[in-house]
C-alpha atoms as a PDB file:
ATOM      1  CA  UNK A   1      -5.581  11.331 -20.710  1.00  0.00           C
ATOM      2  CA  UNK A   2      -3.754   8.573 -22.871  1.00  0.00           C
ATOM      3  CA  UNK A   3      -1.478   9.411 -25.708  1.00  0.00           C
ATOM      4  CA  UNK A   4      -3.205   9.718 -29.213  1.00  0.00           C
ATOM      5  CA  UNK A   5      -6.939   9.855 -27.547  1.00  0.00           C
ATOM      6  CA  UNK A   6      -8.917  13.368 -26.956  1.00  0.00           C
ATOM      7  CA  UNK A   7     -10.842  13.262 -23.853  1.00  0.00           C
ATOM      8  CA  UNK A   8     -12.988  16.141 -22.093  1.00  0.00           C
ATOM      9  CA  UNK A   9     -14.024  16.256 -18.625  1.00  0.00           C
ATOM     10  CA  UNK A  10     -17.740  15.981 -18.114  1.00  0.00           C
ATOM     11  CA  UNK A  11     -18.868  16.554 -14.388  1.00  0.00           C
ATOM     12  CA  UNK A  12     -21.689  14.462 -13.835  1.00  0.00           C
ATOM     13  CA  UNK A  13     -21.261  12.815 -17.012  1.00  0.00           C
ATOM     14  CA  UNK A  14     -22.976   9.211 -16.317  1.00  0.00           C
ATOM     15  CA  UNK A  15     -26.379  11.824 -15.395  1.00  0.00           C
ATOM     16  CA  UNK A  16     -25.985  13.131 -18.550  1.00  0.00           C
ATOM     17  CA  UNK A  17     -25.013  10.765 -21.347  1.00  0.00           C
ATOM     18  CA  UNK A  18     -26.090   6.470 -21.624  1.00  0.00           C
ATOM     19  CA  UNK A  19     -22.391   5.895 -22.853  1.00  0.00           C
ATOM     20  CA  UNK A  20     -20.947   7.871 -19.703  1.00  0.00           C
ATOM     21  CA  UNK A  21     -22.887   5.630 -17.381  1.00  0.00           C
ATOM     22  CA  UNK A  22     -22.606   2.426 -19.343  1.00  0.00           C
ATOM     23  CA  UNK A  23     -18.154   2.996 -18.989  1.00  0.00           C
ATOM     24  CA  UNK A  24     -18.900   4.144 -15.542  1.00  0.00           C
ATOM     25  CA  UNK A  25     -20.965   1.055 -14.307  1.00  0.00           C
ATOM     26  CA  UNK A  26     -18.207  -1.353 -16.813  1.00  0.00           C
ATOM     27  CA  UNK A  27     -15.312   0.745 -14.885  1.00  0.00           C
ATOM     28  CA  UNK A  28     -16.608  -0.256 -11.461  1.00  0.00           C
ATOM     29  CA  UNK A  29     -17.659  -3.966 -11.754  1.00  0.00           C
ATOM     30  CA  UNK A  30     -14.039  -3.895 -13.182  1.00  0.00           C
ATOM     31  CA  UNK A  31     -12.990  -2.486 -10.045  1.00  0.00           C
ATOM     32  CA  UNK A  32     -14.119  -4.328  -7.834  1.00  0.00           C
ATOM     33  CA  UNK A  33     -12.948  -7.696 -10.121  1.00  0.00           C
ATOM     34  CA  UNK A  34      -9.338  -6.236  -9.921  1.00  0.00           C
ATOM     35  CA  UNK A  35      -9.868  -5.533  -5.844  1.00  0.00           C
ATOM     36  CA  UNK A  36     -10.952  -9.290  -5.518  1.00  0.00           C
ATOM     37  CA  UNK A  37      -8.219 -10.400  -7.175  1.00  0.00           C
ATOM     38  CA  UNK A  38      -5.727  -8.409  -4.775  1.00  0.00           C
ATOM     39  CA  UNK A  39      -8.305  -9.567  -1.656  1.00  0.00           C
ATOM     40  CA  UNK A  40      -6.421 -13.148  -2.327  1.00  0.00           C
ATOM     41  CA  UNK A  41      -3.144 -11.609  -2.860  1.00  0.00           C
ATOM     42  CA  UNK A  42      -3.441  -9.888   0.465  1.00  0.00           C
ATOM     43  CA  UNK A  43      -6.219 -11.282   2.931  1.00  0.00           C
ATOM     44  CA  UNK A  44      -5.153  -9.405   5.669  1.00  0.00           C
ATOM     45  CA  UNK A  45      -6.338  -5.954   4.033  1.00  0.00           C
ATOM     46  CA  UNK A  46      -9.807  -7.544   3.345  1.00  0.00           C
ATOM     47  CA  UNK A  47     -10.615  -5.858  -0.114  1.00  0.00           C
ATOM     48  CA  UNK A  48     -13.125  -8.028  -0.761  1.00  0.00           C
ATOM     49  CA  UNK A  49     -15.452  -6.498   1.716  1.00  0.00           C
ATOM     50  CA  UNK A  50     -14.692  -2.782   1.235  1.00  0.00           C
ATOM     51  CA  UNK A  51     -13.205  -2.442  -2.439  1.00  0.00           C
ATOM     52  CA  UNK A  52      -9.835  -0.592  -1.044  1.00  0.00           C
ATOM     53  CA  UNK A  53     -12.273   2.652  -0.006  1.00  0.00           C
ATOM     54  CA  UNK A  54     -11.052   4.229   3.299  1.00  0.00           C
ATOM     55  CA  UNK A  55     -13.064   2.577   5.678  1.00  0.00           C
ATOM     56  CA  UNK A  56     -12.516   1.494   9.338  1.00  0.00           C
ATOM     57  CA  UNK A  57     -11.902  -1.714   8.755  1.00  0.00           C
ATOM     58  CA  UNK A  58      -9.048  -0.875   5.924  1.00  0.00           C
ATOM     59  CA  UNK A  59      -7.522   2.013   7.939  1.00  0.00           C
ATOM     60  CA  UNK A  60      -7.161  -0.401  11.047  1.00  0.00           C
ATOM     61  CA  UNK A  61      -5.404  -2.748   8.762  1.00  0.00           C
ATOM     62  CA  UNK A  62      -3.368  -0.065   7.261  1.00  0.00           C
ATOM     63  CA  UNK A  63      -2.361   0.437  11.136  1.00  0.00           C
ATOM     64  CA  UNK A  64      -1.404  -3.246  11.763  1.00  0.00           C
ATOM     65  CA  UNK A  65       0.246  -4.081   8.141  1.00  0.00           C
ATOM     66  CA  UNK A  66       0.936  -1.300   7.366  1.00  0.00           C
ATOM     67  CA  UNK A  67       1.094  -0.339   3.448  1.00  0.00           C
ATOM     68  CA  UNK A  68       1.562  -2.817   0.843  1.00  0.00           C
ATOM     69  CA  UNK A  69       2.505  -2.590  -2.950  1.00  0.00           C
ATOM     70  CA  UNK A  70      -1.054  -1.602  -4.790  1.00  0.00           C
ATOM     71  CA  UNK A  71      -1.352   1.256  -1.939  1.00  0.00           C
ATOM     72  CA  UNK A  72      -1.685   4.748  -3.184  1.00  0.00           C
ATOM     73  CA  UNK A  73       0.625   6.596  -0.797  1.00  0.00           C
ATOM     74  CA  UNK A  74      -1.173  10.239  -2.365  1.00  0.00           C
ATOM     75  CA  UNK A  75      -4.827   9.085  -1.294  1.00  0.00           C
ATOM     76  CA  UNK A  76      -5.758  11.954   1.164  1.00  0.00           C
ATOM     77  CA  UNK A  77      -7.149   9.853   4.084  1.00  0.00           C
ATOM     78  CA  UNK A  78      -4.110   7.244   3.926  1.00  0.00           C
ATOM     79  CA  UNK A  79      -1.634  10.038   3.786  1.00  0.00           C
ATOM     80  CA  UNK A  80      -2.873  11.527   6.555  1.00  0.00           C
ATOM     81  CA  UNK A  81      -2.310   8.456   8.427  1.00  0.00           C
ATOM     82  CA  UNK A  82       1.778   8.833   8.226  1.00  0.00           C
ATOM     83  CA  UNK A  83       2.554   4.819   7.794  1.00  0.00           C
ATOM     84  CA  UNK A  84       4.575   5.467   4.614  1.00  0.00           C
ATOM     85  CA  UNK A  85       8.058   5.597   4.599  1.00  0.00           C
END
């Protein structure tokens, strides 16, 4: 939520309304503009190829760099991985 907007929750929203899936597609190219961005930042993480999602390739860089500044130390299958301090 952000301050002075109402928002709902709608699972499935993008199935269900053209605005939903317009944002949703807008959110993602977005996304993956931002993860680019970061890919030249930080070329040793490789975001360019797998968007920051918790594949192989990005845990077995999270195991030889370890985490860097845009990591989300909550995200489930990172945590689990005990490399934050």
């Amino acid at each position: 939520p952000v301050d002075g907007y109402r928002c709902i929750a709608i699972p499935k929203g993008d199935e269900k309304s053209l605005s939903c899936a317009c944002a949703s597609v807008v959110a993602k190219v977005l996304r993956d503009q931002i993860m680019e961005h970061y890919h030249r930042v930080l070329p040793e993480y490789n975001f360019e190829k797998h968007k920051g999602y918790a594949t192989q390739e990005h845990i077995k860089a999270l195991r030889r760099y370890k985490e860097s500044f845009i990591h989300r130390k909550s995200f489930s299958p990172i945590k689990q991985l005990k490399l934050f301090s």
